[in-house]
Protein backbone atom coordinates (compact mmCIF):
# COMPACT_ATOMS: atom_id res chain seq x y z
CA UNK A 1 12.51 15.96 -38.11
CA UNK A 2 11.61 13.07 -40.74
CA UNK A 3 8.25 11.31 -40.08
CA UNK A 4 7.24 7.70 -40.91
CA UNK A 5 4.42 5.37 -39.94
CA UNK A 6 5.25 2.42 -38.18
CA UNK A 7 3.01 -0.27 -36.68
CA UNK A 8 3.73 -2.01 -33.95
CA UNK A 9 2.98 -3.04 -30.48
CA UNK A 10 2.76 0.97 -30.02
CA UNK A 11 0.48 1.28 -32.60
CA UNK A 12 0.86 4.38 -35.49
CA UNK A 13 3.52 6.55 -34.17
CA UNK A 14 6.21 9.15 -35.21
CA UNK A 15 9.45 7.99 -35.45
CA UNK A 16 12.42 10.46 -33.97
CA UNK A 17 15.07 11.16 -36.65
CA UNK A 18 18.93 10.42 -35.97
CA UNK A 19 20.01 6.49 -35.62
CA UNK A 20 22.37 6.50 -33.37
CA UNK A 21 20.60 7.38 -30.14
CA UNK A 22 21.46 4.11 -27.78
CA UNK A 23 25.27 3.90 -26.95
CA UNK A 24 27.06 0.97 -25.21
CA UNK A 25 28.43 1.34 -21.79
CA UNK A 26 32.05 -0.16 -21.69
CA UNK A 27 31.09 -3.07 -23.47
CA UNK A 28 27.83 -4.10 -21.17
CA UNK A 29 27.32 -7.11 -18.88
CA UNK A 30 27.15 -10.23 -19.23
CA UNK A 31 28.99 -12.43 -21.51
CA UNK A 32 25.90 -14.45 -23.25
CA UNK A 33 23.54 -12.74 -25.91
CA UNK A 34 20.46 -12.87 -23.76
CA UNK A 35 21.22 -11.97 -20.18
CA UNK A 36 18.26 -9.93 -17.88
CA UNK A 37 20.14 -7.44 -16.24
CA UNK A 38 18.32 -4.98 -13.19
CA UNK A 39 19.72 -1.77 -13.20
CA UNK A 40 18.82 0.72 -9.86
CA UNK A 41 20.56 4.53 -9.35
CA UNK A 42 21.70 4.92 -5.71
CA UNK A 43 24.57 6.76 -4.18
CA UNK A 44 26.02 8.21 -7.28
CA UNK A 45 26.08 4.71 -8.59
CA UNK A 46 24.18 3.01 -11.26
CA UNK A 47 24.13 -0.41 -10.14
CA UNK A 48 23.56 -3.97 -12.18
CA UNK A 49 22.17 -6.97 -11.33
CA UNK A 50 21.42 -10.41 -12.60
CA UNK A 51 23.39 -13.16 -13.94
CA UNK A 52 26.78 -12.63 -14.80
CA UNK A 53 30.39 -13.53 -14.12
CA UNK A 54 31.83 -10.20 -16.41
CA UNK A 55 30.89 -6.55 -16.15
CA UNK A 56 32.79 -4.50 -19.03
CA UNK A 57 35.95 -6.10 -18.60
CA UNK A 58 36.29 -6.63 -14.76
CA UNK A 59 35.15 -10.02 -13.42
CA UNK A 60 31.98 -9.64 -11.21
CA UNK A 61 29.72 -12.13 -9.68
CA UNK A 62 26.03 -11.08 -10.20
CA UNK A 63 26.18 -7.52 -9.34
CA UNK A 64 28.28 -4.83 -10.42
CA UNK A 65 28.07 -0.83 -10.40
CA UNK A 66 28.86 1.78 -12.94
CA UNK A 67 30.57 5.43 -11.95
CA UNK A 68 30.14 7.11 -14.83
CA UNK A 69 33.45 5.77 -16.16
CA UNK A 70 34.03 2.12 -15.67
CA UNK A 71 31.98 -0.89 -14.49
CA UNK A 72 33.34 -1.79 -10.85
CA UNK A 73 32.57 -5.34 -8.70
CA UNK A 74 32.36 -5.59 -5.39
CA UNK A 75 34.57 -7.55 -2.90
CA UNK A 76 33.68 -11.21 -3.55
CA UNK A 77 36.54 -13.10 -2.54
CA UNK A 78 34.63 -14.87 0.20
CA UNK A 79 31.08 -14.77 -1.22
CA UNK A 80 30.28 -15.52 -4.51
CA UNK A 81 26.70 -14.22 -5.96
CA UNK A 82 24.57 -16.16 -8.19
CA UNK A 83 22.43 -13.41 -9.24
CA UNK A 84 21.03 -10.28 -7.95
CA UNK A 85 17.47 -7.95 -8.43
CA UNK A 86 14.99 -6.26 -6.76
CA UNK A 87 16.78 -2.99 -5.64
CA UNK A 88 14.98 -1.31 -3.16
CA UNK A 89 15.50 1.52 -0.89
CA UNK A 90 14.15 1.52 2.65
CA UNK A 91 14.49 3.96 5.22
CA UNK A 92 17.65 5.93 2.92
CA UNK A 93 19.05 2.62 2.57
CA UNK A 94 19.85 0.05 -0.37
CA UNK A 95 18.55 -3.56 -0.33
CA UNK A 96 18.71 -6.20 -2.57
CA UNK A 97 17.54 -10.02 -3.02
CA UNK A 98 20.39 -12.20 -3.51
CA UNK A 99 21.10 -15.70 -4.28
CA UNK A 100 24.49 -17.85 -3.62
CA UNK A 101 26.29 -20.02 -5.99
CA UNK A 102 27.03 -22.05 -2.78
CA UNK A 103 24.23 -24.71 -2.50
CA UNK A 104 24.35 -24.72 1.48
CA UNK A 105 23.88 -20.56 1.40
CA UNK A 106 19.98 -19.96 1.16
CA UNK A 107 18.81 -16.67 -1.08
CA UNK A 108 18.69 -13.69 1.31
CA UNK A 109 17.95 -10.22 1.64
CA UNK A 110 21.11 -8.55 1.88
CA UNK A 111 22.32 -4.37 2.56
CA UNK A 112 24.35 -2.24 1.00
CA UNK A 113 27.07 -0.87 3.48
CA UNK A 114 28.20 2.33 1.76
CA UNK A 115 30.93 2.68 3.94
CA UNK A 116 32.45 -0.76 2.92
CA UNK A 117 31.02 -0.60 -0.24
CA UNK A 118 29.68 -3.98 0.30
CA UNK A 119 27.15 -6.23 0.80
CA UNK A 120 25.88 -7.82 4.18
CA UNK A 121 23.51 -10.01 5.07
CA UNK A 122 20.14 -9.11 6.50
CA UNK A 123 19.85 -11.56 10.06
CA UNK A 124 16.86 -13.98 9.72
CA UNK A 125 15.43 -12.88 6.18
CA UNK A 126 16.52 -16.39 4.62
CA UNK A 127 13.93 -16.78 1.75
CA UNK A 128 12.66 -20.12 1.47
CA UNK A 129 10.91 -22.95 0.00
CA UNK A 130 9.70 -25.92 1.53
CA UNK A 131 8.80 -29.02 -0.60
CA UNK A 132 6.70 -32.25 1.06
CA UNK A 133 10.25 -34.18 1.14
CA UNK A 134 11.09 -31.24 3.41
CA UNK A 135 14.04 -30.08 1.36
CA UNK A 136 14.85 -26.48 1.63
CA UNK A 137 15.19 -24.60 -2.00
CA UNK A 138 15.80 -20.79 -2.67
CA UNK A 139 12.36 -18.87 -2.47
CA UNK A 140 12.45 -15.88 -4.48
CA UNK A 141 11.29 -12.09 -4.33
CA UNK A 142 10.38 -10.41 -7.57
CA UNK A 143 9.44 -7.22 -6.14
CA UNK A 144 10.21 -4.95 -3.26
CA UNK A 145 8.60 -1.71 -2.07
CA UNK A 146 8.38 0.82 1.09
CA UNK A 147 4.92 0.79 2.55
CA UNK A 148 3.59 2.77 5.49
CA UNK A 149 7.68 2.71 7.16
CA UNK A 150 7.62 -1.27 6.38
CA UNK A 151 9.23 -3.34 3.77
CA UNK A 152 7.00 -5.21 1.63
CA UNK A 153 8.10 -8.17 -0.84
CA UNK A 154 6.62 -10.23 -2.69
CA UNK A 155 7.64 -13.41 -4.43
CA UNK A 156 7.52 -17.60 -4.26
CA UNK A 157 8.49 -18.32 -0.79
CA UNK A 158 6.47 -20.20 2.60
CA UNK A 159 9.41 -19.07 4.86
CA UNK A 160 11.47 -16.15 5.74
CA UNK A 161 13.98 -17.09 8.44
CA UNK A 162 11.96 -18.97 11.10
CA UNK A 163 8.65 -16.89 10.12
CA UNK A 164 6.23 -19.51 8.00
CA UNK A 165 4.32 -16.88 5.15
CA UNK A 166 1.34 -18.81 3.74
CA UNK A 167 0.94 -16.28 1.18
CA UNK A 168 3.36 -14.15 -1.53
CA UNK A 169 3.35 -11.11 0.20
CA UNK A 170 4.80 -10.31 3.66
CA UNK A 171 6.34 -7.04 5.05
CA UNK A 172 9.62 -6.06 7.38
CA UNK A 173 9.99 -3.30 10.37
CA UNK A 174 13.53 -3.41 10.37
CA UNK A 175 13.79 -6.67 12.91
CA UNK A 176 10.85 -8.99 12.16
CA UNK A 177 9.10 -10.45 9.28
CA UNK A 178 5.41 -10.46 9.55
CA UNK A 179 2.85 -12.10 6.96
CA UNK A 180 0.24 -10.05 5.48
CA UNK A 181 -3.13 -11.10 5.52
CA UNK A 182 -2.38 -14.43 6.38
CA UNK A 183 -4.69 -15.99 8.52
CA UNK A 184 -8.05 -18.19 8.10
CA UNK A 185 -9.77 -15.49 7.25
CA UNK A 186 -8.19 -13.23 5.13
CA UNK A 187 -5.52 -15.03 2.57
CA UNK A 188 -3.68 -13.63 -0.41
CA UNK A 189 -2.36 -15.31 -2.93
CA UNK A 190 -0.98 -15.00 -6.66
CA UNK A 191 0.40 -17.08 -9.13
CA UNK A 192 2.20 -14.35 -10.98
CA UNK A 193 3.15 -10.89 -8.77
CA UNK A 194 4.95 -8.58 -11.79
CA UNK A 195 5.31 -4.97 -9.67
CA UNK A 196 4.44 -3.24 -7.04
CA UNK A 197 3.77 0.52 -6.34
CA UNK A 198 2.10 2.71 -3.79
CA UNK A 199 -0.66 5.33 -5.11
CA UNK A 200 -2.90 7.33 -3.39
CA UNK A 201 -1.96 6.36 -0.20
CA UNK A 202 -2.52 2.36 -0.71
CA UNK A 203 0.03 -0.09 -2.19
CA UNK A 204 -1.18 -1.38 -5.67
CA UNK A 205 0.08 -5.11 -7.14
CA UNK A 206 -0.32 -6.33 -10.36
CA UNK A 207 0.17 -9.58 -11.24
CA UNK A 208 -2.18 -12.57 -12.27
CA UNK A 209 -4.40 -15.36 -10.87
CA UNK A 210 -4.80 -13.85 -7.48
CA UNK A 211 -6.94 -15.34 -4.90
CA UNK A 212 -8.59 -13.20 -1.69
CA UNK A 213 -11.14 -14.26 1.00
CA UNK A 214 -13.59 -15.16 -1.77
CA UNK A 215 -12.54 -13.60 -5.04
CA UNK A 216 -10.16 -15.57 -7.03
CA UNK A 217 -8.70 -15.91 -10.68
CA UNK A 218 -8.19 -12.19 -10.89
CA UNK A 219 -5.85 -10.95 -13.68
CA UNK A 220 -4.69 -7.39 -13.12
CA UNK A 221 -4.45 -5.41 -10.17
CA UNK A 222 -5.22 -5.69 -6.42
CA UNK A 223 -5.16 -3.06 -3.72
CA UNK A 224 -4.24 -2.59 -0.11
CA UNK A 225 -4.54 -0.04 2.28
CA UNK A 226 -2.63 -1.35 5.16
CA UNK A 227 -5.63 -3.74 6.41
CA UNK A 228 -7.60 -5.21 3.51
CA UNK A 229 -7.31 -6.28 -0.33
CA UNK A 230 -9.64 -4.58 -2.52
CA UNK A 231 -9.27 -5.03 -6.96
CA UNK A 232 -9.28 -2.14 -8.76
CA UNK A 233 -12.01 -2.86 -11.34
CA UNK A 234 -9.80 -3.48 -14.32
CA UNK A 235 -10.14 -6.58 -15.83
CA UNK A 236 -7.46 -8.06 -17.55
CA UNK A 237 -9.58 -10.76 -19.36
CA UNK A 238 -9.10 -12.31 -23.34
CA UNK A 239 -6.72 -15.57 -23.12
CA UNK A 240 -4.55 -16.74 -19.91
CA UNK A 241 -1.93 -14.91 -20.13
CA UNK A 242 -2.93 -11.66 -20.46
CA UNK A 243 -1.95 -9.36 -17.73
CA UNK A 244 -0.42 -5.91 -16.50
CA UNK A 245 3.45 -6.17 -16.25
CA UNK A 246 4.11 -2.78 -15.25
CA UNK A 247 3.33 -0.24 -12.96
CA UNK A 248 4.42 3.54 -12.98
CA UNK A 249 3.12 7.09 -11.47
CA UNK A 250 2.95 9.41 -14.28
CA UNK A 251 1.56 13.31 -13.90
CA UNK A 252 -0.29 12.04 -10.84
CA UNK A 253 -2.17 9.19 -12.76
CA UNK A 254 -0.90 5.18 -12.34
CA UNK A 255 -0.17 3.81 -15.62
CA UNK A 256 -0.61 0.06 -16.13
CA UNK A 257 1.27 -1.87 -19.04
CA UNK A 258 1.11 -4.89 -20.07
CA UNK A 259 -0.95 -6.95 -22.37
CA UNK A 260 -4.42 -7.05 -22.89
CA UNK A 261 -5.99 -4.78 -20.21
CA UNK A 262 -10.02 -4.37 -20.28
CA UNK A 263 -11.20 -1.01 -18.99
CA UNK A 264 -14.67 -1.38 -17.29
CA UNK A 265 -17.40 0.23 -19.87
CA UNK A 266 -14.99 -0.37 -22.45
CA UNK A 267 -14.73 -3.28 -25.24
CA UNK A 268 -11.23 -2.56 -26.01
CA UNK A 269 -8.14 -3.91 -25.40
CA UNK A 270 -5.43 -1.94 -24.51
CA UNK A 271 -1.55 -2.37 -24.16
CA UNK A 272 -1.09 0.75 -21.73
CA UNK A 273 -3.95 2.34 -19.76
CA UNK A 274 -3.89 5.11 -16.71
CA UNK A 275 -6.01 5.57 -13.19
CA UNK A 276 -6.72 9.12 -12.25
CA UNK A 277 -7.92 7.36 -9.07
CA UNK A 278 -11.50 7.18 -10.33
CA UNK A 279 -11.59 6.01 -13.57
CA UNK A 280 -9.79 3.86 -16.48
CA UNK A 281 -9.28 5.28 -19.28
CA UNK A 282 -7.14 3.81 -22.24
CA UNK A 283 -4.47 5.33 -23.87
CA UNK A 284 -5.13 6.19 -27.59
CA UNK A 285 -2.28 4.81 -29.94
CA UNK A 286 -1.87 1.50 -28.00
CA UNK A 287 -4.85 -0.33 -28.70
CA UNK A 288 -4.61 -3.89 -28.53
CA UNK A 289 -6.67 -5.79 -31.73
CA UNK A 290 -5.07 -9.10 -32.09
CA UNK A 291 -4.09 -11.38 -29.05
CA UNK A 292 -2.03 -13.83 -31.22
CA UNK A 293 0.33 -10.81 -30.97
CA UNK A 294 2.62 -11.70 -28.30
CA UNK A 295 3.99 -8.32 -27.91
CA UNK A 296 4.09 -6.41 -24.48
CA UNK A 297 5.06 -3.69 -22.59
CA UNK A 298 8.05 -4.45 -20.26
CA UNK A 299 9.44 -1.63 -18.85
CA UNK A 300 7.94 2.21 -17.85
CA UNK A 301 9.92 5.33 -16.76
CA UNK A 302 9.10 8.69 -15.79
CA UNK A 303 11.72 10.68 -17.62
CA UNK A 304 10.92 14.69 -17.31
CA UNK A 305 7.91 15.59 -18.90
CA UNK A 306 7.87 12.15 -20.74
CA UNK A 307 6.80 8.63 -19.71
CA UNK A 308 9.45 6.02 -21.28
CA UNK A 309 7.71 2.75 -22.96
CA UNK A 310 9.46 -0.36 -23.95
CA UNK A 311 8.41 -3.80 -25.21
CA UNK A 312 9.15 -7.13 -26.66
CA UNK A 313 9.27 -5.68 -29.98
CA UNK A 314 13.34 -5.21 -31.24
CA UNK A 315 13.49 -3.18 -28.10
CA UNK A 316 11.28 -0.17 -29.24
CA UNK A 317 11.33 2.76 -27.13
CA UNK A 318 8.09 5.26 -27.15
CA UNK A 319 8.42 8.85 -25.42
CA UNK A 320 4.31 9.62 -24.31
CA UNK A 321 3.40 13.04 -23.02
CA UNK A 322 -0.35 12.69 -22.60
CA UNK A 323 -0.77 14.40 -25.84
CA UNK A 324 1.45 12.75 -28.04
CA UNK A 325 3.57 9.89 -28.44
CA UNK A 326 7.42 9.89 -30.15
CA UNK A 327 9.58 7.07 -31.10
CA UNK A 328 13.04 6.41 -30.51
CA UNK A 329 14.30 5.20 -34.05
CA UNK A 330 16.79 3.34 -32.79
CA UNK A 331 16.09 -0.04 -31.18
CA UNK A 332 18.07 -2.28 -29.25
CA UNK A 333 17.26 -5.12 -30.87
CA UNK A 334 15.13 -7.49 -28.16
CA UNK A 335 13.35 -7.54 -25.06
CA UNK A 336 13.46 -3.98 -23.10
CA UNK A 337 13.17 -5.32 -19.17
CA UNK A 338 14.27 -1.75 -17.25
CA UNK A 339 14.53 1.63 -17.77
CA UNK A 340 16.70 3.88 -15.19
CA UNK A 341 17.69 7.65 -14.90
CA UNK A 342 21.09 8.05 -13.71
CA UNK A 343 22.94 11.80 -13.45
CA UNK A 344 20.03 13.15 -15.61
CA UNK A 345 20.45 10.30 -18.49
CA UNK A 346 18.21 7.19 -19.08
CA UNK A 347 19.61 3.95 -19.40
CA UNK A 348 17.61 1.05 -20.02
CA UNK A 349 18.60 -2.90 -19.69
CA UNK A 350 17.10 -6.11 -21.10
CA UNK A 351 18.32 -9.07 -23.29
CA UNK A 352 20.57 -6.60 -25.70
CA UNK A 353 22.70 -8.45 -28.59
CA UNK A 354 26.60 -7.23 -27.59
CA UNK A 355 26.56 -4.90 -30.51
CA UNK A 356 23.62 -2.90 -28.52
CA UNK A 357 26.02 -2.69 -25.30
CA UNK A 358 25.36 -6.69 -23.85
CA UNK A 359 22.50 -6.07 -21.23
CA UNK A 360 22.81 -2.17 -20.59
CA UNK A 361 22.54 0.96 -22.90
CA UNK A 362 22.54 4.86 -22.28
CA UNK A 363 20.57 7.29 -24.70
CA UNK A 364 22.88 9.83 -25.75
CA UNK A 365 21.40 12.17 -28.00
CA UNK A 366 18.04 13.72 -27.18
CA UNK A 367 18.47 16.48 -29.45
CA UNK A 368 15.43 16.71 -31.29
CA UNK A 369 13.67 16.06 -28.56
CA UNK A 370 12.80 19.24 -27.42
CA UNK A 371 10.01 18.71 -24.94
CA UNK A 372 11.30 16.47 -22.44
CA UNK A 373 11.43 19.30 -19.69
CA UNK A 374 9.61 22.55 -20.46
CA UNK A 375 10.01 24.72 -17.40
CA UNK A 376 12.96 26.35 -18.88
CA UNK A 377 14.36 26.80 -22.46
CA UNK A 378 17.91 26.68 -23.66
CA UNK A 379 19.30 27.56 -27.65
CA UNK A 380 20.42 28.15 -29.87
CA UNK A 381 21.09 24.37 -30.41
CA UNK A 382 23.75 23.21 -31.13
CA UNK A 383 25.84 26.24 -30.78
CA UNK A 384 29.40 27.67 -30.63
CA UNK A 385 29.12 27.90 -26.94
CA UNK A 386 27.26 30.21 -26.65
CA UNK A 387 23.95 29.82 -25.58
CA UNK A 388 20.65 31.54 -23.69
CA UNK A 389 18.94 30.28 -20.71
CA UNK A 390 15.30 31.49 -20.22
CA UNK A 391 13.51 30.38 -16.57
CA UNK A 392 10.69 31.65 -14.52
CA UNK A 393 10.89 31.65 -10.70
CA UNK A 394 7.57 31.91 -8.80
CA UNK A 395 8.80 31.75 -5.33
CA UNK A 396 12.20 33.76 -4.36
CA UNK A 397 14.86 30.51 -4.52
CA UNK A 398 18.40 30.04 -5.62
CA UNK A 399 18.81 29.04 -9.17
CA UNK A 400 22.03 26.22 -9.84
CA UNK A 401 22.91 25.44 -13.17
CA UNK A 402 25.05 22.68 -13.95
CA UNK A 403 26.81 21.20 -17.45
CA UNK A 404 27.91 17.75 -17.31
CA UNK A 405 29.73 16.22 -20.38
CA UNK A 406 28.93 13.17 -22.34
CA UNK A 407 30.32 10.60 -19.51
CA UNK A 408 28.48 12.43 -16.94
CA UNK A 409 31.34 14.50 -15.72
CA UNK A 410 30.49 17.95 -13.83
CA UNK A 411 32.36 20.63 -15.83
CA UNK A 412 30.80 23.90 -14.81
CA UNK A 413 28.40 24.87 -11.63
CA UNK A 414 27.25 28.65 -11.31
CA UNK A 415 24.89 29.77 -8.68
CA UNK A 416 22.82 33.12 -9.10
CA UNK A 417 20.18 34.70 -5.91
CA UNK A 418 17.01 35.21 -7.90
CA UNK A 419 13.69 36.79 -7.34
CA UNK A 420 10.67 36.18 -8.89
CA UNK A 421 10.13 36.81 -12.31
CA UNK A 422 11.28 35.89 -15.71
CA UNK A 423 15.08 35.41 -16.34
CA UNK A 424 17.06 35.61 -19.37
CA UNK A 425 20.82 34.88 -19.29
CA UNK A 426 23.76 34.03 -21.35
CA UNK A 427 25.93 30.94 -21.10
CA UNK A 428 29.33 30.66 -22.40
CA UNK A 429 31.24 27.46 -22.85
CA UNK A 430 33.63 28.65 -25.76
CA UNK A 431 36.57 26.95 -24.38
CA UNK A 432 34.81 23.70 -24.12
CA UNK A 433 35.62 20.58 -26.63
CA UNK A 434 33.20 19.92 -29.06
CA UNK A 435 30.70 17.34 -28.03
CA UNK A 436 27.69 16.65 -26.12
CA UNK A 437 26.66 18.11 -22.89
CA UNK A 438 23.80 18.24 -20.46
CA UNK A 439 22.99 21.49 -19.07
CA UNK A 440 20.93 21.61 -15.80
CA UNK A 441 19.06 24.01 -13.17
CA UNK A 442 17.80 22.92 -9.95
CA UNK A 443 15.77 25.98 -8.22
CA UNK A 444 13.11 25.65 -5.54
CA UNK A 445 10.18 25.36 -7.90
CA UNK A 446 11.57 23.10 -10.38
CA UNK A 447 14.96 20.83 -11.71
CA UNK A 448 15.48 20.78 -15.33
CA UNK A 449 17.50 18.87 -17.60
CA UNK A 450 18.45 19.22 -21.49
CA UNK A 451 21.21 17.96 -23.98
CA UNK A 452 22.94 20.23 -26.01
CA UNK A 453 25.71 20.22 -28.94
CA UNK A 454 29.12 22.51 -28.95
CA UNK A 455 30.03 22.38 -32.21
């Protein structure tokens, strides 16, 4: 591995060595440079939303899925999608927020029927806005999220169906909408909601410029515990617009990223900073020292033993592991929005350039990289094909090991009945092509990836 110094919104890092990490999946989505796209993994699917008329080379309107070999659309001959986001699954099942290109057919939540492979729409969840000329428009959700066995959402809207929802936040049983907090005594309200995630046992927000009972012009993070708003003492303060963009759970901490986060008892800025459920703490190497910088932190991932940071900055992607911090040499060139593991690979989406796979891109070699999972070790690497496995199982379990190729293809499954203990065994893939593979084992304790070379 080379080293350099770099500085950027990620501060002083290592860079990884090999260019060509990022590949492009069947020529992306879209068909405009700068396209948002939302990717979500679900039933063996990776799918793709936003706005777009063209997924690869197949004609789709808003949303799209990849199989591992080709983009697919969905049966639109009767409905045709504006745009898509905000995956969510509730109770085993897909949801999504979806708007019409038909200016008589409100934005909706709408299901995904597996069976069909279709969408439907949700009865009575009609999301909308109502002006003073009383004109309906399209409200919006930016983020969904299960909550205590409800579906919460959050967005611009003062109507779902015939339910009026005074503030951005209201949650779903399955048959009725229901505001929360929203009564004369305890309101919510936010300019800005960015994500939502539940830690602890209480749904967390972030956003900006929130407003409860009698707190307001809070930049940050709120939370609730089913019954009442509380903030979580970090203050996201400096100019207007800083705030926390992203939320993720990460070696049972909550990571916050954004820009410009204030840790209580602490002077510094910081791009990324964690909750142990007590305390802030900001994370060393993404110190924030100049708020004319308008870079950020979009996106966050748990990937293995890694958490996956992008930004605004030519799509840079950092690898942190509490302890250190790697960097993806390769960049994609803009604005990283998601990142998403799909059959053990991470694929990440944003406003690519088409030479960086137009909206969606899949990492594809992770060979130096050696420390992404660590509960098992696999070399040499690369090999012939032929190659050792070494695992330890604490509690008597099956151990399945799996090798996918490069396109995600299962080529080889093999099962073995082990004890505990230490295990040592050989792997043989001689007959193989030559490429790049992903070897796998799933026992009770643990499930492992890793990417490997057959020369």
């Amino acid at each position: 591995m080379r080293t350099f110094l770099i500085i950027s919104f990620l501060g002083i890092l290592p860079i990884l060595s090999n260019a060509q990490n990022w590949s492009s999946i069947d020529q992306g989505i879209g068909n405009i440079d700068y396209n948002e796209i939302e990717i979500f993994s679900f039933d063996n699917k990776l799918f793709a939303g936003g706005v777009f008329t063209i997924a690869g080379n197949t004609p789709a309107s808003g949303i799209a899925y990849w199989n591992d070999r080709q983009w697919l659309n969905f049966n639109t001959d009767s409905i045709e999608y504006k745009s898509f986001r905000s995956f969510v699954v509730y109770k085993e099942e897909l949801y999504g927020f979806a708007r019409y290109t038909s200016p008589s057919k409100l934005a909706e939540l709408v299901k995904y029927e597996k069976e069909k492979d279709a969408w439907s729409s949700v009865p009575n969840s009609e999301f909308i806005v109502t002006p003073s000329n009383g004109t309906l428009h399209d409200g919006y959700i930016s983020n969904a999220i299960e909550f205590q066995g409800e579906l919460y959402v959050a967005g611009s809207f003062d109507r779902i169906g015939e339910k009026n929802i005074k503030s951005s936040v209201a949650k779903w049983d399955g048959q009725t909408w229901t505001p929360v907090l929203d009564d004369d005594e305890d309101t919510f309200y936010a300019t800005t909601i960015t994500d939502m995630e539940v830690f602890q046992g209480a749904l967390l927000i972030s956003g900006s410029n929130f407003h409860f009972n009698d707190v307001a012009s809070i930049n940050g993070i709120v939370r609730f515990d089913g019954t009442s708003w509380k903030t979580l003492e970090l203050a996201s303060s400096g100019p207007p617009q800083a705030h926390v963009i992203q939320l993720e759970i990460f070696k049972e901490s909550l990571y916050a990223g954004g820009r410009g986060s204030i840790i209580p008892n602490d002077n510094q800025s910081y791009w990324l900073v964690k909750w142990n459920g007590q305390e802030w703490d900001g994370i060393k190497g993404f110190e924030q020292d100049d708020y004319n910088n308008l870079s950020r932190i979009t996106a966050l991932k748990t990937y293995g033993n890694h958490l996956v940071i992008g930004g605004t900055t030519n799509g840079r992607t950092a690898l942190y592991s509490v302890d250190s911090i790697r960097y993806i040499e390769q960049n994609l060139n803009d604005i990283i929005s998601f990142y998403e593991v799909y059959n053990s690979q991470l694929y990440a989406s944003g406003y690519f350039r088409p030479s960086y796979g137009r909206g969606v891109a899949k990492l594809i070699n992770l060979t130096e990289i050696d420390s992404l999972q660590t509960n098992f070790n696999l070399y040499p690497n690369p090999s012939d094909g032929n190659f050792i496995i070494e695992y330890e199982i604490k509690n008597k379990s099956r151990a399945i090991t799996e090798i996918f190729d490069s396109s995600g293809k299962l080529v080889s499954t093999e099962i073995f009945n082990d004890l505990e203990g230490k295990y040592v065994r050989h792997i043989n893939i001689e007959d193989f092509p030559s490429g790049v593979y992903i070897f796998k084992i799933r026992t009770k304790d643990f499930t492992e990836s890793k990417v490997f070379i057959k020369n």
